[in-house]
Protein backbone atom coordinates (compact mmCIF):
# COMPACT_ATOMS: atom_id res chain seq x y z
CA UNK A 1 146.55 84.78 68.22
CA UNK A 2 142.97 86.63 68.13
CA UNK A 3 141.39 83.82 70.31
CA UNK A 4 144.63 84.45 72.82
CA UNK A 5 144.31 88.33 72.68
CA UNK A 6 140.54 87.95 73.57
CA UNK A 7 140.77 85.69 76.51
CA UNK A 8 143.41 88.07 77.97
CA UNK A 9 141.20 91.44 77.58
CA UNK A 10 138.28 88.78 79.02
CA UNK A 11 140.59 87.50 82.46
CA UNK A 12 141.68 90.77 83.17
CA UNK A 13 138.57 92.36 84.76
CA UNK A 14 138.08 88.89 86.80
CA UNK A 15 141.84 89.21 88.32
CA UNK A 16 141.34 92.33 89.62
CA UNK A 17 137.97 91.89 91.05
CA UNK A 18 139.66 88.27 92.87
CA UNK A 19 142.58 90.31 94.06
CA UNK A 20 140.38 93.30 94.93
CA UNK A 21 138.44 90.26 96.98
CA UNK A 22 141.80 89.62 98.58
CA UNK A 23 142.69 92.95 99.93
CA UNK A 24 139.24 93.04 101.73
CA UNK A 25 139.78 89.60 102.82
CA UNK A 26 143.20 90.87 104.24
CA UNK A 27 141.44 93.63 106.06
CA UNK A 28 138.39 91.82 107.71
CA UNK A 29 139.28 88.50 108.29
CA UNK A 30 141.92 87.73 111.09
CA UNK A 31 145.10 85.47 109.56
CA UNK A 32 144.91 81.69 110.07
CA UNK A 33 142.88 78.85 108.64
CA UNK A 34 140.03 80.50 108.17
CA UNK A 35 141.85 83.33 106.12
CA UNK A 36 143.50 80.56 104.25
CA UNK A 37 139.82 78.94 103.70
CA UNK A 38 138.46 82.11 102.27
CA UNK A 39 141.56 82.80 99.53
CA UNK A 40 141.59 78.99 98.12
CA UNK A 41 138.99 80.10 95.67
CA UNK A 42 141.51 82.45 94.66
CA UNK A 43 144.02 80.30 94.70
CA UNK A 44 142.61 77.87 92.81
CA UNK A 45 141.68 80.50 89.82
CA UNK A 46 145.03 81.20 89.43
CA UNK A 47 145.52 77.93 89.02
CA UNK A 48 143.15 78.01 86.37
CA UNK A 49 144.22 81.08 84.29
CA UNK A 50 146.86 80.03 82.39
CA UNK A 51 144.71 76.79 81.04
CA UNK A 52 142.60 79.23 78.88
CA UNK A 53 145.06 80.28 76.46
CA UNK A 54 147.14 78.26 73.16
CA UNK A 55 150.10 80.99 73.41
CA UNK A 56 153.59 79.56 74.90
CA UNK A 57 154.20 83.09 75.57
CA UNK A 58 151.31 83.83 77.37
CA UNK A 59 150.49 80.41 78.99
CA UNK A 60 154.57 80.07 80.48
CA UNK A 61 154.05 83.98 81.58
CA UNK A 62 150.78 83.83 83.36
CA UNK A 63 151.39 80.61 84.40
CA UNK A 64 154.34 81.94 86.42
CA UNK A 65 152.70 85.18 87.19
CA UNK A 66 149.51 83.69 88.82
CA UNK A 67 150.28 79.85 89.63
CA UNK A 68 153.42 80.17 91.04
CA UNK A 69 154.33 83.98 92.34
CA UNK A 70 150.94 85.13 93.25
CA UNK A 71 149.53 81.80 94.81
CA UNK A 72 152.71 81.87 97.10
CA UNK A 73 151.94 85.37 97.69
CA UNK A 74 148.18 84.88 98.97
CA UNK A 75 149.63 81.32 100.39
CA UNK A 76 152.12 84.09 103.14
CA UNK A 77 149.22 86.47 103.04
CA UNK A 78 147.07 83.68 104.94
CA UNK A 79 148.96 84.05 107.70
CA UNK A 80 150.07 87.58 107.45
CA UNK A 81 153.43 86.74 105.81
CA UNK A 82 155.19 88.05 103.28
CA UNK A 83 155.04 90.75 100.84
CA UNK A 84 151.25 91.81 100.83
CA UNK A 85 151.46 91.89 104.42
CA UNK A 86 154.38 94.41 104.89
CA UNK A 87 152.77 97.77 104.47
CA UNK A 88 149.20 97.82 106.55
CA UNK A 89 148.21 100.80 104.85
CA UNK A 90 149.11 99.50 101.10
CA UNK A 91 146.57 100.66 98.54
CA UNK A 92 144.51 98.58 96.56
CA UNK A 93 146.64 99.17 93.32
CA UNK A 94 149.79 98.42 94.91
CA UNK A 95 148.33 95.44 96.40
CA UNK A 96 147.23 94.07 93.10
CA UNK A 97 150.20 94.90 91.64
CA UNK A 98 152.46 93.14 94.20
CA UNK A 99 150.26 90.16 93.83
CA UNK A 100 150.33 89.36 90.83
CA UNK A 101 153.60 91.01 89.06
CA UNK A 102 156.91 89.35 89.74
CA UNK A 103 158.07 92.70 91.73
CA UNK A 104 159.80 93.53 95.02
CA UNK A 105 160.07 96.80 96.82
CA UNK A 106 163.56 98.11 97.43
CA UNK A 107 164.25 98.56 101.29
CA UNK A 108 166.51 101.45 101.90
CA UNK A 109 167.20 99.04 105.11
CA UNK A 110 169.83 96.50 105.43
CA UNK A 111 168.13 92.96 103.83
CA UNK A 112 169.26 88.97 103.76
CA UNK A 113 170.93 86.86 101.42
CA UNK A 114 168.58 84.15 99.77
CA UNK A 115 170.67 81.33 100.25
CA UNK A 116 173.11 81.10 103.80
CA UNK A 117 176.16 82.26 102.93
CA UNK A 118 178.53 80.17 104.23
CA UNK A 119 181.86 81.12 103.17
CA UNK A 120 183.48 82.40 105.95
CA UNK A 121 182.36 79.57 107.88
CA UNK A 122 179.42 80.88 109.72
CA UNK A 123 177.78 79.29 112.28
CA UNK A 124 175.58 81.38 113.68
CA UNK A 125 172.20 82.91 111.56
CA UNK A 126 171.45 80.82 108.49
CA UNK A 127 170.73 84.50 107.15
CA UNK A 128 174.15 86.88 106.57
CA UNK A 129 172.50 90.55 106.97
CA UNK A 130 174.16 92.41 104.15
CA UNK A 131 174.00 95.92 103.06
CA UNK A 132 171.84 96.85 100.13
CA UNK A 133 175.03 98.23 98.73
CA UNK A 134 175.77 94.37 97.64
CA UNK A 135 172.10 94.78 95.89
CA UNK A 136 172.76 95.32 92.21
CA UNK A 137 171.27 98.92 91.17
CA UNK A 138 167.51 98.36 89.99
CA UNK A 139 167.52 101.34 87.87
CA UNK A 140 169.69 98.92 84.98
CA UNK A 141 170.93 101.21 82.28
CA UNK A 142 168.61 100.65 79.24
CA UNK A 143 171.15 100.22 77.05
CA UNK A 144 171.39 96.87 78.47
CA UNK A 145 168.58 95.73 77.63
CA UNK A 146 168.07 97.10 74.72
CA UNK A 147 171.14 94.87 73.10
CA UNK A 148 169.36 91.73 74.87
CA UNK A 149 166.58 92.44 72.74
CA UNK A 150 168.53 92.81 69.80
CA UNK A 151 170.33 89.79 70.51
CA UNK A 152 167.38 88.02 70.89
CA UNK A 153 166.20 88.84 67.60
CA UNK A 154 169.31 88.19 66.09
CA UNK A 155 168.97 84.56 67.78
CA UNK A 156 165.20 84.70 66.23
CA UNK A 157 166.51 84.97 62.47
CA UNK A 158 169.40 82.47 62.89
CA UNK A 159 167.21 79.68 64.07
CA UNK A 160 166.13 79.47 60.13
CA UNK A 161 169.02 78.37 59.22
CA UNK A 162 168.96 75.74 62.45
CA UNK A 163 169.65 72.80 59.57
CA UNK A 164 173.13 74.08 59.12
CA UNK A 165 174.09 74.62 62.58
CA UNK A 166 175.62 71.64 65.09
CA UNK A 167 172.46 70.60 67.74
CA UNK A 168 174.38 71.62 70.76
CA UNK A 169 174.92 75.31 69.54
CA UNK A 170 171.78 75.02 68.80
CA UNK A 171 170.73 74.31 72.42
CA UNK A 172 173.54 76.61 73.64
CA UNK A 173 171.29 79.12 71.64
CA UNK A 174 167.60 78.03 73.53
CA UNK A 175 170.12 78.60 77.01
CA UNK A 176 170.56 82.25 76.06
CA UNK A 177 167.02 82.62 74.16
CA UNK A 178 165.01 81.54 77.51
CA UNK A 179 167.28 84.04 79.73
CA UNK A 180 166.81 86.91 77.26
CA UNK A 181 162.96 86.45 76.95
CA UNK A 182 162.54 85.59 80.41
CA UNK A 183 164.87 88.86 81.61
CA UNK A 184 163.02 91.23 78.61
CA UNK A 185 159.07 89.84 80.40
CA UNK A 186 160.11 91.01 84.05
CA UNK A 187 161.51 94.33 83.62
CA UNK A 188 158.78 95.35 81.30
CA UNK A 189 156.21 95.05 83.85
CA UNK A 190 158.58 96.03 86.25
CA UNK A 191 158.78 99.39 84.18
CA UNK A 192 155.11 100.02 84.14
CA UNK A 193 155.10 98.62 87.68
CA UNK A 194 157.90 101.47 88.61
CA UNK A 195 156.50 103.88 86.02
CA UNK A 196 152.24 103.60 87.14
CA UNK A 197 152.77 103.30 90.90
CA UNK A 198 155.92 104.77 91.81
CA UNK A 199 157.65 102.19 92.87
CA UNK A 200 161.04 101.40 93.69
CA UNK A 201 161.69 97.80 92.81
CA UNK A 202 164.42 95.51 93.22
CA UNK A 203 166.12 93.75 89.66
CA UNK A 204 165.22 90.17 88.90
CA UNK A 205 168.45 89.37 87.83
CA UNK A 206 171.68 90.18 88.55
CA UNK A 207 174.03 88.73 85.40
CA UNK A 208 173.81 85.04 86.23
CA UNK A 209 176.60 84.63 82.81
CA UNK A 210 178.94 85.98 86.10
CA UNK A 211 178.05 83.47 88.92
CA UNK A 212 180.96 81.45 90.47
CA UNK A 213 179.01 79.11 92.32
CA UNK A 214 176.00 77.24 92.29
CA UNK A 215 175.19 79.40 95.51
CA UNK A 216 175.79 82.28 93.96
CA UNK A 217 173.73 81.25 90.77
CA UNK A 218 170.89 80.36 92.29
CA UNK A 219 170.68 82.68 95.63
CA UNK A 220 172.09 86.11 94.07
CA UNK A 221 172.04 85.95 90.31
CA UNK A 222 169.04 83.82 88.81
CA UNK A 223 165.80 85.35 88.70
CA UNK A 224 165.98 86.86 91.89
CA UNK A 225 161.87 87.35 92.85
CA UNK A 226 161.47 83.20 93.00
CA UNK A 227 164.71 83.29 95.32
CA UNK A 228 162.64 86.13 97.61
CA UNK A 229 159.38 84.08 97.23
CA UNK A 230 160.76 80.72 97.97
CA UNK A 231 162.65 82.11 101.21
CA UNK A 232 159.57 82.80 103.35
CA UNK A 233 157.52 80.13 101.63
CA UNK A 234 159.36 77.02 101.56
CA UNK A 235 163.32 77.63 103.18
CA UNK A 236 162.64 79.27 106.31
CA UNK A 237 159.63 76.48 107.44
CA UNK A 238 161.38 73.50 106.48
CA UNK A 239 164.73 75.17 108.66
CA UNK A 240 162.37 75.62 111.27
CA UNK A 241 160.89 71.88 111.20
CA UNK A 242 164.56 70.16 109.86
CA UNK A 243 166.28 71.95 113.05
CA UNK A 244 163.61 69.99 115.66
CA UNK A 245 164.61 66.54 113.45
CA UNK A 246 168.19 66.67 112.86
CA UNK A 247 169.87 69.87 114.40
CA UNK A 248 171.04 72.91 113.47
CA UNK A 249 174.38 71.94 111.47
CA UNK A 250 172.21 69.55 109.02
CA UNK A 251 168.77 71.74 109.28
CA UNK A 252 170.55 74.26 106.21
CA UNK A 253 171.08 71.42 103.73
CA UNK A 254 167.88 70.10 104.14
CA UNK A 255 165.91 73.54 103.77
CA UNK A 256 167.91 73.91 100.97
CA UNK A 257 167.75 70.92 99.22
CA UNK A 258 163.39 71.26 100.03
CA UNK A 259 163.06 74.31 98.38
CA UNK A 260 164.38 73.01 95.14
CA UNK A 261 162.29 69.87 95.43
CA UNK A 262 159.48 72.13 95.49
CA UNK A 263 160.87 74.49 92.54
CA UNK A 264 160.92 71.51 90.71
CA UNK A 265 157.35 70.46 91.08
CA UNK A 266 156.51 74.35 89.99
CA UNK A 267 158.09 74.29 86.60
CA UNK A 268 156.94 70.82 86.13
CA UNK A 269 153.60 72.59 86.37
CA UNK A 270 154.61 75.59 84.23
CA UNK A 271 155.54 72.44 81.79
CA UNK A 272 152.33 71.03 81.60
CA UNK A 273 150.36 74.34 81.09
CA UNK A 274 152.87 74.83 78.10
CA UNK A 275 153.07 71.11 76.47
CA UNK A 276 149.97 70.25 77.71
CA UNK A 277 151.51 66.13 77.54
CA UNK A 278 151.68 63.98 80.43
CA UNK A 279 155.16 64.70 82.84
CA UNK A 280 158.02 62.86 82.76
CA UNK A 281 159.39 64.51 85.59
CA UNK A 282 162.77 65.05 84.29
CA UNK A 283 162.48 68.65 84.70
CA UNK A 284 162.12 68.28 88.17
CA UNK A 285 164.76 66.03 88.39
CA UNK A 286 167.12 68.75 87.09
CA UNK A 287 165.96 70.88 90.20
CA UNK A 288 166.53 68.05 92.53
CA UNK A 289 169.77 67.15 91.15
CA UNK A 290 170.69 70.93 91.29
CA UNK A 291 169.64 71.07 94.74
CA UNK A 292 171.91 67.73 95.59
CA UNK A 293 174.88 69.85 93.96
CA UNK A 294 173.98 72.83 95.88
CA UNK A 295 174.30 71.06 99.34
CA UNK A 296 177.38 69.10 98.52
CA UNK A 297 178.99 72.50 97.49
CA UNK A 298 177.65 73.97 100.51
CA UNK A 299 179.50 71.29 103.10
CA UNK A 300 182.44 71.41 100.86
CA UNK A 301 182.39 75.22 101.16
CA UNK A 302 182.58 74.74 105.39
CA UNK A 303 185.25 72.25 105.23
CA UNK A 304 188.17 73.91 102.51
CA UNK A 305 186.72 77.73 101.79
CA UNK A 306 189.34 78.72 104.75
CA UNK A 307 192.56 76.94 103.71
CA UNK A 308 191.57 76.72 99.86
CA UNK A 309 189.63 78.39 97.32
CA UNK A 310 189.16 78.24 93.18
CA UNK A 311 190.28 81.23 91.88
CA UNK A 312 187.12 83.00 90.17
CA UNK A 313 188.59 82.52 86.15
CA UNK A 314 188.21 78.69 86.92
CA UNK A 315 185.20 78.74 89.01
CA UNK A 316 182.99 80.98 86.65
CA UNK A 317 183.51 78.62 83.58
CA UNK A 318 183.41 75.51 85.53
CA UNK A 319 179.73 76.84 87.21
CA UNK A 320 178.64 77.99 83.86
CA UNK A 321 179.56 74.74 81.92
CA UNK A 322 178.08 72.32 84.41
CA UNK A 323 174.74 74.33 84.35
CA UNK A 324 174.73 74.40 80.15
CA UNK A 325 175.51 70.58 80.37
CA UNK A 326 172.78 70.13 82.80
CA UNK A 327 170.37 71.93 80.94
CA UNK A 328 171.65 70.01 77.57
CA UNK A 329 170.77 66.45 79.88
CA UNK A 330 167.33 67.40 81.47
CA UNK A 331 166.28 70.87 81.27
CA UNK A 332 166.09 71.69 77.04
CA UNK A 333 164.90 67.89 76.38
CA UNK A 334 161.95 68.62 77.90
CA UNK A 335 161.06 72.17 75.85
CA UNK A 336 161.75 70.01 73.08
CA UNK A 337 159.87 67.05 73.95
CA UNK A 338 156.72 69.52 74.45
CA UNK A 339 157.32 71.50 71.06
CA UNK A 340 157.24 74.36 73.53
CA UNK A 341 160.47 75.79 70.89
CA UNK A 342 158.26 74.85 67.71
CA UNK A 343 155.59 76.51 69.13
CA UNK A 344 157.03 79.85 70.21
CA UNK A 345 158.40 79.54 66.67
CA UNK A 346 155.39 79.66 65.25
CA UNK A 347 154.06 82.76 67.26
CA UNK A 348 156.85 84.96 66.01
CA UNK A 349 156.04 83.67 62.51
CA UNK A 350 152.47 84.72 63.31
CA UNK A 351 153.31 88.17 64.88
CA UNK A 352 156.11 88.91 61.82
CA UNK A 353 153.48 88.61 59.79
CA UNK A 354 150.65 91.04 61.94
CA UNK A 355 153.44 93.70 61.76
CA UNK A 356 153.62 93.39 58.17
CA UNK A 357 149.90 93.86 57.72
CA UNK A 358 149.45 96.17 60.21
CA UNK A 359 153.06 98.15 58.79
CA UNK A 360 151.00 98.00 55.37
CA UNK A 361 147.62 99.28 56.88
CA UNK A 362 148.89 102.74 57.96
């Protein structure tokens, strides 16, 4: 824990002096190859970071902090894309900030749906412009997550009596324990993100226990700043290359079914930085396989959405069970497989017991 603690205080100073590096880059050098050329260092450090430290917690956050979010980031920023290259006049604190938190700003102006949405049958933009009205509120009551935390303790203390409980609740149980944990990391540095700069930030999630689709899981619900990161970075250049190959009316699927082929190769990466153990690639298999889904539900979606439709107490359950049973069959094997549960078992273990001493101190 001390050795973790250390190497954090110890990276810090470097990540701001390799994102200050960035913003000049962004400033002198014009976008293109040679911009790209002059942030691979960078991008290549951030590759690096989450290698240094023993903690699940730490490794699985910086690892999708810095590896994945920000390298994507300075990947748009080569060529004057995305986020960091919005606002001209951004100052260096915001800058870092946007690179390497997983934050949005809210636009007051109208924005796009992640994933096409294809309901009504549209045929035109693979983007539906929608109103931010559709947006759920960032400003989440804290209530909410206050009993998320709660709950998550409460799921904490159970697991010690794990020997008495059947193995799929207990997996059921790791579902809800990586959403809470994953949910309670964001908006706490979205909160000193909001709170230190000012900002106005868009939620990560929006209650993904709701979703009725596997569209509306993944493009609206689930962990919203990879589904605004992937857009510019992976969907919208393979749309633009699949529409040359095989036409608009298949270019969709394949965008879509690219960008979770490359979401899967990301938390296989996230994987390895927390296991450490040679991939088996089933966690990328349960993006693929998602992605498959995704498409066949988006074709089915343009052939019966206009004379039939699941009403939304079948279609909830029936999304939310097939994504617990996929997680049961690739997704949680893989934690397991990598101790990554034993090991984030031990770290509250180890923390329990700084709290006690440090309780006891004062």
């Amino acid at each position: 824990m001390e050795s973790n603690i250390f190497n954090l205080i110890k990276i810090c100073p470097i990540i701001i002096i390799s994102l200050t590096y960035c913003y000049w880059i962004r400033t002198f050098i014009q976008p293109g190859t040679k911009r790209l050329l002059c942030l691979l260092p960078i991008i290549c450090l951030n590759l690096f970071i989450p290698l240094t430290f023993t903690s699940v917690h730490l490794t699985g956050t910086l690892g999708f902090f810095f590896a994945w979010l920000a390298n994507f980031k300075l990947l748009l920023l080569s060529f004057n894309k995305g986020p960091l290259s919005s606002h001209s006049s951004i100052s260096r604190p915001r800058f870092i900030a946007l690179s390497c938190l997983p934050i949005k700003i809210q636009q007051n102006s109208k924005t796009k749906t992640p994933i096409p949405d294809l309901k009504n049958g549209s045929k035109g933009s693979n983007f539906e412009t929608k109103p931010t009205s559709k947006t759920p509120n960032s400003n989440t009551p804290f209530l909410q997550y206050a009993i998320k935390i709660i709950l998550l303790g409460i799921l904490v203390k159970i697991y010690d009596y794990s020997e008495n409980i059947h193995p799929k609740i207990i997996l059921i149980m790791y579902c809800f324990h990586i959403y809470f944990m994953l949910e309670i990391i964001l908006v706490i540095f979205a909160t000193m993100a909001r709170t230190i700069l000012g900002l106005e930030l868009e939620p990560q999630f929006n209650n993904p226990i709701l979703s009725t689709s596997l569209q509306d899981f993944w493009g609206r619900r689930w962990n919203l700043m990879v589904t605004s990161i992937m857009r510019p970075t992976v969907y919208e250049p393979t749309l633009k290359v699949a529409k040359n190959l095989v036409g608009l009316k298949w270019a969709t699927l394949v965008a879509v079914f690219g960008t979770f082929v490359v979401s899967g190769l990301m938390h296989e990466l996230i994987l390895f930085y927390l296991g450490r153990l040679e991939p088996t690639f089933k966690m990328f298999g349960f993006f693929v396989f998602h992605g498959v889904c995704l498409t066949v539900e988006i074709v089915l979606k343009k052939v019966v959405t206009d004379r039939w439709q699941l009403p939304r107490f079948v279609s909830g359950p029936l999304t939310v069970g097939f994504f617990f049973a996929t997680c049961f069959w690739l997704f949680l094997p893989e934690f397991i497989r990598c101790r990554v549960d034993a090991m984030a078992f031990e770290e509250y273990a180890a923390l329990g017991v700084f709290v006690r001493n440090l309780t006891s101190a004062l």
